[in-house]
Structure formats: structure tokens, C-alpha cells
C-alpha atoms as a PDB file:
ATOM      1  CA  UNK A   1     -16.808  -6.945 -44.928  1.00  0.00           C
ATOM      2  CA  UNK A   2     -14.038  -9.331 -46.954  1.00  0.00           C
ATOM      3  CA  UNK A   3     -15.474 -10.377 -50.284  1.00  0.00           C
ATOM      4  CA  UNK A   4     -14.825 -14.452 -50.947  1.00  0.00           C
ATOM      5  CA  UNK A   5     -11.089 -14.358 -52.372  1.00  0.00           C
ATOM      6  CA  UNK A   6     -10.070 -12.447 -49.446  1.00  0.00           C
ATOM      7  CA  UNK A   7     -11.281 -14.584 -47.245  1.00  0.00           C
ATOM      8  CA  UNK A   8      -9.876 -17.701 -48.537  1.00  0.00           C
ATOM      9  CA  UNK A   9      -6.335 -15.678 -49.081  1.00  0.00           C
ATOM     10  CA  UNK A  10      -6.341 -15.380 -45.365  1.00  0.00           C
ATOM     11  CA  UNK A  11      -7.412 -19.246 -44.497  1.00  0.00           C
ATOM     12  CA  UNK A  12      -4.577 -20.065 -46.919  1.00  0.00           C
ATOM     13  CA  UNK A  13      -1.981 -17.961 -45.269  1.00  0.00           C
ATOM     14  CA  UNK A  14      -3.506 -19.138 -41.985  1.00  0.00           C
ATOM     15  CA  UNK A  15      -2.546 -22.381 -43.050  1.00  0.00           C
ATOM     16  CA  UNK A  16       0.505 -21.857 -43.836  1.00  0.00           C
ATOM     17  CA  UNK A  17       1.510 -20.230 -40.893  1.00  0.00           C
ATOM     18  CA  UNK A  18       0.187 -23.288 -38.678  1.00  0.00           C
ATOM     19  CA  UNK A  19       1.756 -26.012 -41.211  1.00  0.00           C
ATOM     20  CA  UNK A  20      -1.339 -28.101 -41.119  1.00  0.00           C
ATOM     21  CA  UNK A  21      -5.029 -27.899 -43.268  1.00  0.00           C
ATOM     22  CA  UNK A  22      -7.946 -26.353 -41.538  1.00  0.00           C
ATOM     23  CA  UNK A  23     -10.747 -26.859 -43.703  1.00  0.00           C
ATOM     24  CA  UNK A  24     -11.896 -29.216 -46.325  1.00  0.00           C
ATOM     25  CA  UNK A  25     -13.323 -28.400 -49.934  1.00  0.00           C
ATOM     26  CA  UNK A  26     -15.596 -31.148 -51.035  1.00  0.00           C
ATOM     27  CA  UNK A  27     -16.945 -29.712 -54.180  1.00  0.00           C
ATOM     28  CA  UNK A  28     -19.102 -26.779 -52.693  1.00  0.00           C
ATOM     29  CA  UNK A  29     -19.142 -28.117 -48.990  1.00  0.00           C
ATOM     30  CA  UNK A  30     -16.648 -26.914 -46.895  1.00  0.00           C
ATOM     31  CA  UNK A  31     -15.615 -28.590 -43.363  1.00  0.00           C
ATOM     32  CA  UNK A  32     -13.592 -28.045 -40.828  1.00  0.00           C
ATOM     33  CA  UNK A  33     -11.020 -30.426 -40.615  1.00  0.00           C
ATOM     34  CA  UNK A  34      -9.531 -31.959 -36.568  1.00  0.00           C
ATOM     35  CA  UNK A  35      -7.110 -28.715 -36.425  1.00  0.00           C
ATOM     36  CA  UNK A  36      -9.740 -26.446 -37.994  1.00  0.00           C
ATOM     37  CA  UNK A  37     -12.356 -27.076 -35.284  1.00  0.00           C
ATOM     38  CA  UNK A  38      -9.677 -26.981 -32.123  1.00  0.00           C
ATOM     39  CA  UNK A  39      -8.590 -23.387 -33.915  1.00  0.00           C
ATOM     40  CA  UNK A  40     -12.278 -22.327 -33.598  1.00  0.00           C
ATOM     41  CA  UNK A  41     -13.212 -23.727 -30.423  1.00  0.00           C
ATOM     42  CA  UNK A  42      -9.799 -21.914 -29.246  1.00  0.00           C
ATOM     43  CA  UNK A  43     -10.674 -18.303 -31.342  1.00  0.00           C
ATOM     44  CA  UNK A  44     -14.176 -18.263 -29.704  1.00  0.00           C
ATOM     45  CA  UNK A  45     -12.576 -18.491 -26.346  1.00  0.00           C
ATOM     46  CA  UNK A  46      -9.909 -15.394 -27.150  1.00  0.00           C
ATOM     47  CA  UNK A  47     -12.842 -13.279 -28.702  1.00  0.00           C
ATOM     48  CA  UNK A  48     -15.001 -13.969 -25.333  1.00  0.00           C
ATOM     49  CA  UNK A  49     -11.936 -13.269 -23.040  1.00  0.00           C
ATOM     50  CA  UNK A  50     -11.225 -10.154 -25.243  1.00  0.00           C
ATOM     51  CA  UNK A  51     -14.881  -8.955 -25.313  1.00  0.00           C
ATOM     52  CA  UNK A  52     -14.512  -9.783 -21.226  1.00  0.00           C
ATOM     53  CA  UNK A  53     -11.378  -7.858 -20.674  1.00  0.00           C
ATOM     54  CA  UNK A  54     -13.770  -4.736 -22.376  1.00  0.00           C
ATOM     55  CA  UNK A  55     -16.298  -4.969 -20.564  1.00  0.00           C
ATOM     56  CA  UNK A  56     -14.498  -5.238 -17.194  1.00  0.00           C
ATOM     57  CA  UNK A  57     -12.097  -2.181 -17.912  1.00  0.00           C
ATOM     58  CA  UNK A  58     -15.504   0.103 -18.577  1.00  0.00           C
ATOM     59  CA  UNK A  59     -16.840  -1.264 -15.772  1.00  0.00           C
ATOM     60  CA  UNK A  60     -13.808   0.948 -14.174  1.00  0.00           C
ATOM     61  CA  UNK A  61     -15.909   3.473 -14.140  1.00  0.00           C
ATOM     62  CA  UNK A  62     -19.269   2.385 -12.567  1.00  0.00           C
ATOM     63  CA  UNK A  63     -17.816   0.619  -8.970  1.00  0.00           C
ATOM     64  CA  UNK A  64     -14.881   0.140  -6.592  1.00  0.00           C
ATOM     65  CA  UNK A  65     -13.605  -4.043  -6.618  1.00  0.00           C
ATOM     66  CA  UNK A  66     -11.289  -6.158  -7.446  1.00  0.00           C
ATOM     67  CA  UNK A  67      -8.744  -7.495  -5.090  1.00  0.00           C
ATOM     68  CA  UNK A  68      -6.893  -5.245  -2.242  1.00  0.00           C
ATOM     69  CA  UNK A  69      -3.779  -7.025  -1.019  1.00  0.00           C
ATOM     70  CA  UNK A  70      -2.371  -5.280   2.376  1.00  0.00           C
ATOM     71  CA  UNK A  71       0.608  -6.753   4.797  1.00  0.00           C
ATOM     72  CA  UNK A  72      -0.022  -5.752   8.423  1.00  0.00           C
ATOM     73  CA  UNK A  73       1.024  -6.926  11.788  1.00  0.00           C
ATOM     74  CA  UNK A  74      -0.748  -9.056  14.255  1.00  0.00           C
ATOM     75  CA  UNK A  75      -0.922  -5.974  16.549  1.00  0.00           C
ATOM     76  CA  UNK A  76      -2.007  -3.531  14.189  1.00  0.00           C
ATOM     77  CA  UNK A  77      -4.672  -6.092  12.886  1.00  0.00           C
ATOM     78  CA  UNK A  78      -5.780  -6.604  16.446  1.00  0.00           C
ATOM     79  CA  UNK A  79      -6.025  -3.099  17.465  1.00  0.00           C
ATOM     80  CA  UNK A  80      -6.383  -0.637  15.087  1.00  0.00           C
ATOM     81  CA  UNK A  81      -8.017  -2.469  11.856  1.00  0.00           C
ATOM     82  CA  UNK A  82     -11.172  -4.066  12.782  1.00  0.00           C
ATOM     83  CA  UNK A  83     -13.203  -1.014  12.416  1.00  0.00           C
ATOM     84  CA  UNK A  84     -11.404   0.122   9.414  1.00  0.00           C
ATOM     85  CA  UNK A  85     -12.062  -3.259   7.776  1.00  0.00           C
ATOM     86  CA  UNK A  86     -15.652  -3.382   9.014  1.00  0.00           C
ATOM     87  CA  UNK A  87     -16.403  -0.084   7.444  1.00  0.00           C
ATOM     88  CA  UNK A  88     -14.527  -1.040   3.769  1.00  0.00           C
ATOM     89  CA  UNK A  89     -16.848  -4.377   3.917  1.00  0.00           C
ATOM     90  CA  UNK A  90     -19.807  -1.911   4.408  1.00  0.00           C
ATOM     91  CA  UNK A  91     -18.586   0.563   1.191  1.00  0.00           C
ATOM     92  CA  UNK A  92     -16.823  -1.510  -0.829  1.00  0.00           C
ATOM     93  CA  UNK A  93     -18.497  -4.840  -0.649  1.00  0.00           C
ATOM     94  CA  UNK A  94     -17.135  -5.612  -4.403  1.00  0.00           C
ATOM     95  CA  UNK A  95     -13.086  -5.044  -2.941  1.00  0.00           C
ATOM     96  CA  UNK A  96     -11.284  -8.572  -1.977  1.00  0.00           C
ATOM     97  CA  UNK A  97      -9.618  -8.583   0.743  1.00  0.00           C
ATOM     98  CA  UNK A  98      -5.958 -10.156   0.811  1.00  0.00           C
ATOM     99  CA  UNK A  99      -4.511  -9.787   4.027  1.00  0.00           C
ATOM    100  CA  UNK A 100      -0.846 -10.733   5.151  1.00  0.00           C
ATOM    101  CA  UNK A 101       0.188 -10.777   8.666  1.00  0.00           C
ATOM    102  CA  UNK A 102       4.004 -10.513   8.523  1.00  0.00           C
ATOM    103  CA  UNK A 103       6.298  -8.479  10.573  1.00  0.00           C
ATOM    104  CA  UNK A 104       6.942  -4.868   9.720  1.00  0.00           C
ATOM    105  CA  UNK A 105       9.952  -5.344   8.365  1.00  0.00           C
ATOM    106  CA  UNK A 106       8.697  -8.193   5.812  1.00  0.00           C
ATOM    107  CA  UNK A 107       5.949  -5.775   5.349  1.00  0.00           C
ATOM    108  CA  UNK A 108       8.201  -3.269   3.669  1.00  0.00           C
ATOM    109  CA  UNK A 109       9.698  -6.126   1.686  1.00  0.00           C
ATOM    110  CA  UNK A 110       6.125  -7.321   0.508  1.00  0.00           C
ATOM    111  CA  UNK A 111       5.320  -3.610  -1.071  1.00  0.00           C
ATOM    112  CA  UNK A 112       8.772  -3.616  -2.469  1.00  0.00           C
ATOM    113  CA  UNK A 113       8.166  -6.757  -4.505  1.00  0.00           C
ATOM    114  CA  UNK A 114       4.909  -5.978  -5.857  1.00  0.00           C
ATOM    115  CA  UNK A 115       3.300  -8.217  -3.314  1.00  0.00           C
ATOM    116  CA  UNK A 116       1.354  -5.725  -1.375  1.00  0.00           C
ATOM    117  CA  UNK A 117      -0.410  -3.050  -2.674  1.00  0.00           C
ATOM    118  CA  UNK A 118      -0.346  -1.326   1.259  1.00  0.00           C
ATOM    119  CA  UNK A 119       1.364  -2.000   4.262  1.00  0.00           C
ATOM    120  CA  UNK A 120      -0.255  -1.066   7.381  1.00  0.00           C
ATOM    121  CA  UNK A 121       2.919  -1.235   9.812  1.00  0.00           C
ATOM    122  CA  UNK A 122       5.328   0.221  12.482  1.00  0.00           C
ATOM    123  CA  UNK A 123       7.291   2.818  10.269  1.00  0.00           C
ATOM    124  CA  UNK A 124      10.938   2.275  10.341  1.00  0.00           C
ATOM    125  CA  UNK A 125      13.008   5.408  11.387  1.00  0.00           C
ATOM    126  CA  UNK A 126      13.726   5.993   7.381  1.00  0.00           C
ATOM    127  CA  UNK A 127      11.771   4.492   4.958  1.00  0.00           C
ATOM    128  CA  UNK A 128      14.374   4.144   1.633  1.00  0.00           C
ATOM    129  CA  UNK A 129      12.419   5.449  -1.522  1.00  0.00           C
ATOM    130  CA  UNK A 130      11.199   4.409  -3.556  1.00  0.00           C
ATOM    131  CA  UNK A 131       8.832   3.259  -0.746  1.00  0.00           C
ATOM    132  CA  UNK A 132       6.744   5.934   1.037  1.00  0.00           C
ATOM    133  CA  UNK A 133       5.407   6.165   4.673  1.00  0.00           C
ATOM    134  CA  UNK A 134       2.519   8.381   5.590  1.00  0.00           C
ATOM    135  CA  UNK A 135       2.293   8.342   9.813  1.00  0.00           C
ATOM    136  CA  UNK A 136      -1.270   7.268  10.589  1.00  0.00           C
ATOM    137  CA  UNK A 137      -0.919   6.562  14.394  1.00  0.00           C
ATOM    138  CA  UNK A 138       1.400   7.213  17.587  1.00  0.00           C
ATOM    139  CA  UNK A 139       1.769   4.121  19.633  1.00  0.00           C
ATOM    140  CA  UNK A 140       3.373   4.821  23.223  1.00  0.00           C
ATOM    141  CA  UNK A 141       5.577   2.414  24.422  1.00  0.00           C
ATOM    142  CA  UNK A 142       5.325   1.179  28.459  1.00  0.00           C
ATOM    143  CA  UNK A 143       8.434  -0.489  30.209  1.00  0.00           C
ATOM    144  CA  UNK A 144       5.969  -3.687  31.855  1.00  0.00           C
ATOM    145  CA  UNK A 145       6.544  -6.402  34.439  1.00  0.00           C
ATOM    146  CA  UNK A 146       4.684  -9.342  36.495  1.00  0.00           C
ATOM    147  CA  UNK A 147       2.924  -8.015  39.459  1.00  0.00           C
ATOM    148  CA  UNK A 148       5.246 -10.005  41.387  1.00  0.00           C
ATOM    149  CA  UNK A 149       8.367  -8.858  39.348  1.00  0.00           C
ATOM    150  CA  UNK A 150      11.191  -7.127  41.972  1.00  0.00           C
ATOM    151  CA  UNK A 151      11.160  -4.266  39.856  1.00  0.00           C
ATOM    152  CA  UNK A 152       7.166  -3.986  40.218  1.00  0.00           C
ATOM    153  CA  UNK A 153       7.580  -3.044  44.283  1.00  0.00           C
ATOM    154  CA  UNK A 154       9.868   0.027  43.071  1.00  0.00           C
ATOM    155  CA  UNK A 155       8.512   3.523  43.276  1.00  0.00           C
ATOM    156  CA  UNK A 156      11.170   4.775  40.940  1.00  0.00           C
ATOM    157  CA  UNK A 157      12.957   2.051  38.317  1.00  0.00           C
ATOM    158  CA  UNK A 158      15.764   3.406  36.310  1.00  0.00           C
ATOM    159  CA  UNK A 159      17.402   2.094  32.969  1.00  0.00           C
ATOM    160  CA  UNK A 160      19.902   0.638  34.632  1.00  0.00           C
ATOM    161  CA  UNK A 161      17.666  -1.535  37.347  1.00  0.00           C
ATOM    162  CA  UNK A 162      15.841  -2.645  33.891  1.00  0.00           C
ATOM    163  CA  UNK A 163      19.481  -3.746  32.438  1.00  0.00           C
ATOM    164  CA  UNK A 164      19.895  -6.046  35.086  1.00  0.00           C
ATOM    165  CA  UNK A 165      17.146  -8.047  34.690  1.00  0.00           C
ATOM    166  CA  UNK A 166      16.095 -10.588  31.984  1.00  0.00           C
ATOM    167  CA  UNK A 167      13.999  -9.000  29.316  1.00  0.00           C
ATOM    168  CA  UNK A 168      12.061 -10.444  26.183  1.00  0.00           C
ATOM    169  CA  UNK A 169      11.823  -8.258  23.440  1.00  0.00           C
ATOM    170  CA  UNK A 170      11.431  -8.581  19.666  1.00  0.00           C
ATOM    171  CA  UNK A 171      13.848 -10.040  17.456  1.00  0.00           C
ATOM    172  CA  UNK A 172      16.981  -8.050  16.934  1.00  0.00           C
ATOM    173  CA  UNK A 173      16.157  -7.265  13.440  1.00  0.00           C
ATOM    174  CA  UNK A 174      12.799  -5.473  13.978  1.00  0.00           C
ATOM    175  CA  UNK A 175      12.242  -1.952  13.818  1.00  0.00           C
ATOM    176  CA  UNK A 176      11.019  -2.288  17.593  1.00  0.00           C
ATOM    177  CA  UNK A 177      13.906  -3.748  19.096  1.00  0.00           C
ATOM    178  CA  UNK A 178      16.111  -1.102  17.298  1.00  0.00           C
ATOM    179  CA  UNK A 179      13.868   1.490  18.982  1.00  0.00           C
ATOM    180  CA  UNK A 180      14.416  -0.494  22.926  1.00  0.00           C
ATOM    181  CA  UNK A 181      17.894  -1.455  22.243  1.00  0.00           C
ATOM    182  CA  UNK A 182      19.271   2.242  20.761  1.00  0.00           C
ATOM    183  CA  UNK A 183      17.694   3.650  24.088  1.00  0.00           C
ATOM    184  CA  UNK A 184      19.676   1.671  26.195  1.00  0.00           C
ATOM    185  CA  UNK A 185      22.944   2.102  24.182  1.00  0.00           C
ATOM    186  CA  UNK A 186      22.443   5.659  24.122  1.00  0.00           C
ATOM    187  CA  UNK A 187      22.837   5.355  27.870  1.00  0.00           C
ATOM    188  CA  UNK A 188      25.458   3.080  27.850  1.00  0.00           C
ATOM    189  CA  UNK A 189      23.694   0.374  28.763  1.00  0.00           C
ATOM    190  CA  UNK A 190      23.572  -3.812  27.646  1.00  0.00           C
ATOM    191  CA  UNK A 191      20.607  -5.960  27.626  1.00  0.00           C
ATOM    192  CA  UNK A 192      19.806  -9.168  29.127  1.00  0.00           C
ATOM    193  CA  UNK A 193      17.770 -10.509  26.422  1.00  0.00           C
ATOM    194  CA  UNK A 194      16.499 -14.118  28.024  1.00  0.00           C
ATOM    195  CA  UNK A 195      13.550 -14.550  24.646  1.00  0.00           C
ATOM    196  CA  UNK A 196      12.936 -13.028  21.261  1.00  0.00           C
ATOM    197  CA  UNK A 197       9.242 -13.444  19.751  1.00  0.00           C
ATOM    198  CA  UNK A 198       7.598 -11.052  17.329  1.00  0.00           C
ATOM    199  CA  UNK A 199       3.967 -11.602  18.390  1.00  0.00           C
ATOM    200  CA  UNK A 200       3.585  -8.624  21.195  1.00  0.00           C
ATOM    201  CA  UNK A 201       0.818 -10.842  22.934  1.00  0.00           C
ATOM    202  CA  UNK A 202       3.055 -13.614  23.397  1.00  0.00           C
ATOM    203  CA  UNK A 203       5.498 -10.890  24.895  1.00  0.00           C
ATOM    204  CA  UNK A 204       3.063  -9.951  27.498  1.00  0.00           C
ATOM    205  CA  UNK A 205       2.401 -13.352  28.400  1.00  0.00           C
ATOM    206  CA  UNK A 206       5.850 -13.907  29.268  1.00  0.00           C
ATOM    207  CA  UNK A 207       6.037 -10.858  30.746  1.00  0.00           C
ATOM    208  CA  UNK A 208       3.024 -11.477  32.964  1.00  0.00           C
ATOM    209  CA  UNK A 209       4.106 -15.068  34.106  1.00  0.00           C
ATOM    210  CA  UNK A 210       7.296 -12.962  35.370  1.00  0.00           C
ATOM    211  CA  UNK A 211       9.760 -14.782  32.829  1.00  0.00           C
ATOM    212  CA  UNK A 212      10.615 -11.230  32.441  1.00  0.00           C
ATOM    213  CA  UNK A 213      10.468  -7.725  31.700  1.00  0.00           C
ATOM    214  CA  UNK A 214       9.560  -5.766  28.237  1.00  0.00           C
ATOM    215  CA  UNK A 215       8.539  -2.993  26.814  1.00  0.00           C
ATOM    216  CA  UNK A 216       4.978  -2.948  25.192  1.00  0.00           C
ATOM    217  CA  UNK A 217       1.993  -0.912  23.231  1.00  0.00           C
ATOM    218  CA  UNK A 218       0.312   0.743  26.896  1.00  0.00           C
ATOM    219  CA  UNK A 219      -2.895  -0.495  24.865  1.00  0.00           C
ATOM    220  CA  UNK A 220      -1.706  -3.984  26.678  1.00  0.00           C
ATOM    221  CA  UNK A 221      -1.929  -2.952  29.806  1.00  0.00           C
ATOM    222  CA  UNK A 222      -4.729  -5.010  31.798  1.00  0.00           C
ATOM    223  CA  UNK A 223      -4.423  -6.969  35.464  1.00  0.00           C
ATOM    224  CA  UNK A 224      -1.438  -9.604  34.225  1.00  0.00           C
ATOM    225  CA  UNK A 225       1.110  -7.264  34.362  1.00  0.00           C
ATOM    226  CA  UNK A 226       2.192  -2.899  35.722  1.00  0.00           C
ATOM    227  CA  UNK A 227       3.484  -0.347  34.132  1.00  0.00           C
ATOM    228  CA  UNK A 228       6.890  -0.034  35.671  1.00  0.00           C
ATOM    229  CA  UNK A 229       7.732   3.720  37.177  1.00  0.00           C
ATOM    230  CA  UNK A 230      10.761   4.471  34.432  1.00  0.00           C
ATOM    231  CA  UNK A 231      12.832   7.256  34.418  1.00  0.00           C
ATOM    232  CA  UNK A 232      13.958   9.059  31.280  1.00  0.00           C
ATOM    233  CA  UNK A 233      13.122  10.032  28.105  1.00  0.00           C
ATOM    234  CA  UNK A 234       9.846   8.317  26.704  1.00  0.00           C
ATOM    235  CA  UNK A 235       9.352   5.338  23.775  1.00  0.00           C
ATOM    236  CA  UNK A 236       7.118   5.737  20.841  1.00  0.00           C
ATOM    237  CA  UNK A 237       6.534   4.003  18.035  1.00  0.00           C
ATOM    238  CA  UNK A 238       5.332   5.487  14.909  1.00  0.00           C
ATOM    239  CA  UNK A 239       2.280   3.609  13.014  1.00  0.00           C
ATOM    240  CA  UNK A 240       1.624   4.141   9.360  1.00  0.00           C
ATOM    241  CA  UNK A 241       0.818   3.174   5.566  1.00  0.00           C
ATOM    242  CA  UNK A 242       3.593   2.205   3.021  1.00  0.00           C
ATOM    243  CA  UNK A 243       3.048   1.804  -0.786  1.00  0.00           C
ATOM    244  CA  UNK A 244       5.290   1.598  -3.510  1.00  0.00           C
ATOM    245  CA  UNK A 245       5.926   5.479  -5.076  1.00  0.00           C
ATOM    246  CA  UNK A 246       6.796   4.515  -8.582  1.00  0.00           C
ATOM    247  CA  UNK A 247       3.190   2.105  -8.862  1.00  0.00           C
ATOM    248  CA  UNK A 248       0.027   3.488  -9.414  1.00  0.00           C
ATOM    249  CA  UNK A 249      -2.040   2.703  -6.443  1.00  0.00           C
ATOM    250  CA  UNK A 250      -5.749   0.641  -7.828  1.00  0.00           C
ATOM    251  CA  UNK A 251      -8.674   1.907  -7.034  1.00  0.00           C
ATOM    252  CA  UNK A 252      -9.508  -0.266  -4.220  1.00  0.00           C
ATOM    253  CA  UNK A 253      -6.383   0.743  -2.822  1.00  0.00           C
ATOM    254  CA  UNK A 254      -7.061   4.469  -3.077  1.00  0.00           C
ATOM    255  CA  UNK A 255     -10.565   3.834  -1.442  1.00  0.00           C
ATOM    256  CA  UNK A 256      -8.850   2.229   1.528  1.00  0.00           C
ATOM    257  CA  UNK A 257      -6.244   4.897   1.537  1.00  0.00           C
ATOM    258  CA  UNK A 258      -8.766   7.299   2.293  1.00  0.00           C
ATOM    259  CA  UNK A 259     -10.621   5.036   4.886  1.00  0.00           C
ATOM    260  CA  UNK A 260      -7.136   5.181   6.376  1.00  0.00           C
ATOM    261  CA  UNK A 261      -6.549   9.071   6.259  1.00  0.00           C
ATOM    262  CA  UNK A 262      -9.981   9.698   7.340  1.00  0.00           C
ATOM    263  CA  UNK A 263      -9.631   8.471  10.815  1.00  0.00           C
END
């Protein structure tokens, strides 16, 4: 809707702006010169991308997908996601999944940074804003050893009998060693800490090849090692979803949320 000396004001300023001729006038032909046709080529690609961009933001509205980026343990991915994956495959077959397997702490870190949109995690004892933590799970804690562990013969095993043995634990950093340790030094009591490893199923291992003693999910409990008979006050670790509180959570996100809270 420009009549012809608009439209050839325009190319002129165009022209201008770019330093270099786009078209040229021979007599009543008009071609595109080198720069001219790179400028189209390059405008027909911006006026596809734009029409795209239009058409994907209405298609909002009509579906759950995109791309769903969530940091978990190994644990939690082991025991407590498979069916909630299996079922968001089945709803939201559109939704890409991005999975991280970190440790809980670098969990936190990932939904801090933008990285994650969810973290699916042990929950730290606070959770600094402006993070937030929604409890999803409670996940017992069991003092284990070998079969053949001294400790394993004991009727009754007490905090202290645990101190002086080896144990393997988590490294000192995570939120689960904090929980072991601050049980322990609320009793007055040090640790013999012969191995740190994050994975929990390379803790059991160890513990079941009687390297040593730990304290583990009771979901690992199986033949290769006992539940040891402890006295005392009992362990618990508290299983959850983090996100970010001042991001807007996508709609993938929300859909998984609610897989989550839904049990």
C-alpha cells in the first residue's frame, strides 16, 4: 500500500544506511545488484523466522512441548522417576526431555543458574530463596553393614560401636553427609570416614564387600548387606522439587509439576 515515490524513498534511504547500491536502473529495468540479492535472500529468511516465531507462540495454546530440562540424582532417577517419566512420555509425547544427573547440591546450583527448569533432589535442611522446595517424598535412612561385618553379629549396636569402625559415606559437602555427620556430633561423637563417593549404589557395594559401614535409603536393602540394630533417634531424608521462584515455570514444566504432586 506505498505508491512508487515512497517506495523508492525507502530503497534510497536503505541504501544509505548500508553504504552500498542495491538495485540497478537500466532505463525501465530494474535489477538487483550482488548486495541487493544477499539483502533479499537474507529478508525472506527474517520474514519466515518471524512468521515461524507466530505461529509457534499460538500454537501455545493447542499442546504441551517444547523442551523440559530437570537435574536429579542417580538415586532418585533409579527409584522414584521411572514411572513418573513413563507416564509424561505417555501425555506429553511433544515435551523433550533434558535430564541431568548431578548431585543435590549441584542440583540447586543448576535451577539457580537458569540451567534447570526443576530439580528433583534430596532437599537441603533450608533451601535459600529465591529457590523453593516443595517435599514430595520421605526417604528413611538404615545404618547397613556386610553380613560378615562385627557389628552385623550384635543384637543391639550403638552410635558409638558405629564410630569405631570405618564408614563410607558421601562427600562432606552433601546434604546427606551433613544429615550422618550432625547426628554423630550431636552425640559427641567422630567419624572414621575410610571412602567418600556420591553414587549410593557404589556405597552399598562397599558396604556389602565389608570395606565398611554406611548409612543408606532402606529401599537398598537386599541379601549383600543387614540392617544394623541402632539405637537412637532415627535418619530421614527429605525428597522434593526445586524451581526458581522469581521464573515463570513453562508449560511443560507445570505439566510435570503436576505429574509430580499427583503421586
Amino acid at each position: 500500500h506505498l505508491t512508487q515515490p515512497a517506495v523508492s524513498k525507502r530503497i534510497a534511504q536503505l541504501e544509505a544506511e548500508l553504504g552500498t547500491r542495491l538495485l540497478d536502473r537500466l532505463g525501465r529495468q530494474v535489477l538487483p545488484t550482488e548486495a541487493g540479492t544477499l539483502l533479499l535472500e537474507r529478508a525472506r529468511g527474517l520474514l519466515n523466522d518471524a512468521a515461524d516465531t507466530r505461529r509457534a507462540i499460538a500454537a501455545l495454546g493447542e499442546g504441551i512441548g517444547g523442551t523440559l530440562r530437570i537435574a536429579t540424582s542417580h538415586h532418585i532417577g533409579l527409584h522414584y522417576l521411572p514411572p513418573l517419566l513413563r507416564r509424561s512420555s505417555q501425555q506429553f509425547p511433544q515435551v523433550e526431555l533434558d535430564i541431568a544427573f548431578v548431585d543435590s547440591e549441584l542440583a540447586y546450583a543448576h535451577v539457580l543458574a537458569g540451567q534447570a527448569e526443576l530439580a528433583i533432589t534430596t532437599l537441603a535442611a533450608h533451601t535459600p530463596a529465591p529457590l523453593q522446595a516443595t517435599r514430595l517424598w520421605d526417604d528413611p535412612l538404615c545404618f547397613m553393614a556386610a553380613p560378615d561385618h562385627p557389628l552385623s553379629a550384635r543384637k543391639r549396636v550403638s552410635l558409638a560401636d558405629l564410630a569405631a569402625h570405618p564408614a563410607v559415606l558421601p562427600d562432606a559437602g552433601t546434604f546427606t553427609h551433613k544429615l550422618i555427620a550432625g547426628l554423630f556430633a550431636d552425640n559427641g561423637l567422630a567419624l572414621q570416614v575410610r571412602l567418600h563417593t556420591n553414587y549410593l549404589e557404589t556405597i552399598k557395594m562397599l558396604v556389602g564387600v565389608g570395606l565398611a559401614w554406611s548409612a543408606l535409603p532402606a529401599s537398598l536393602l537386599d541379601a549383600q548387606v543387614v540392617a544394623l540394630p541402632v539405637r537412637g533417634p532415627a535418619l530421614q531424608r527429605q525428597l522434593g522439587w526445586v524451581r526458581h521462584g522469581g521464573r515463570s515455570l513453562p508449560r511443560a514444566a507445570r505439566a510435570f509439576v503436576n505429574l509430580l504432586t499427583a503421586g
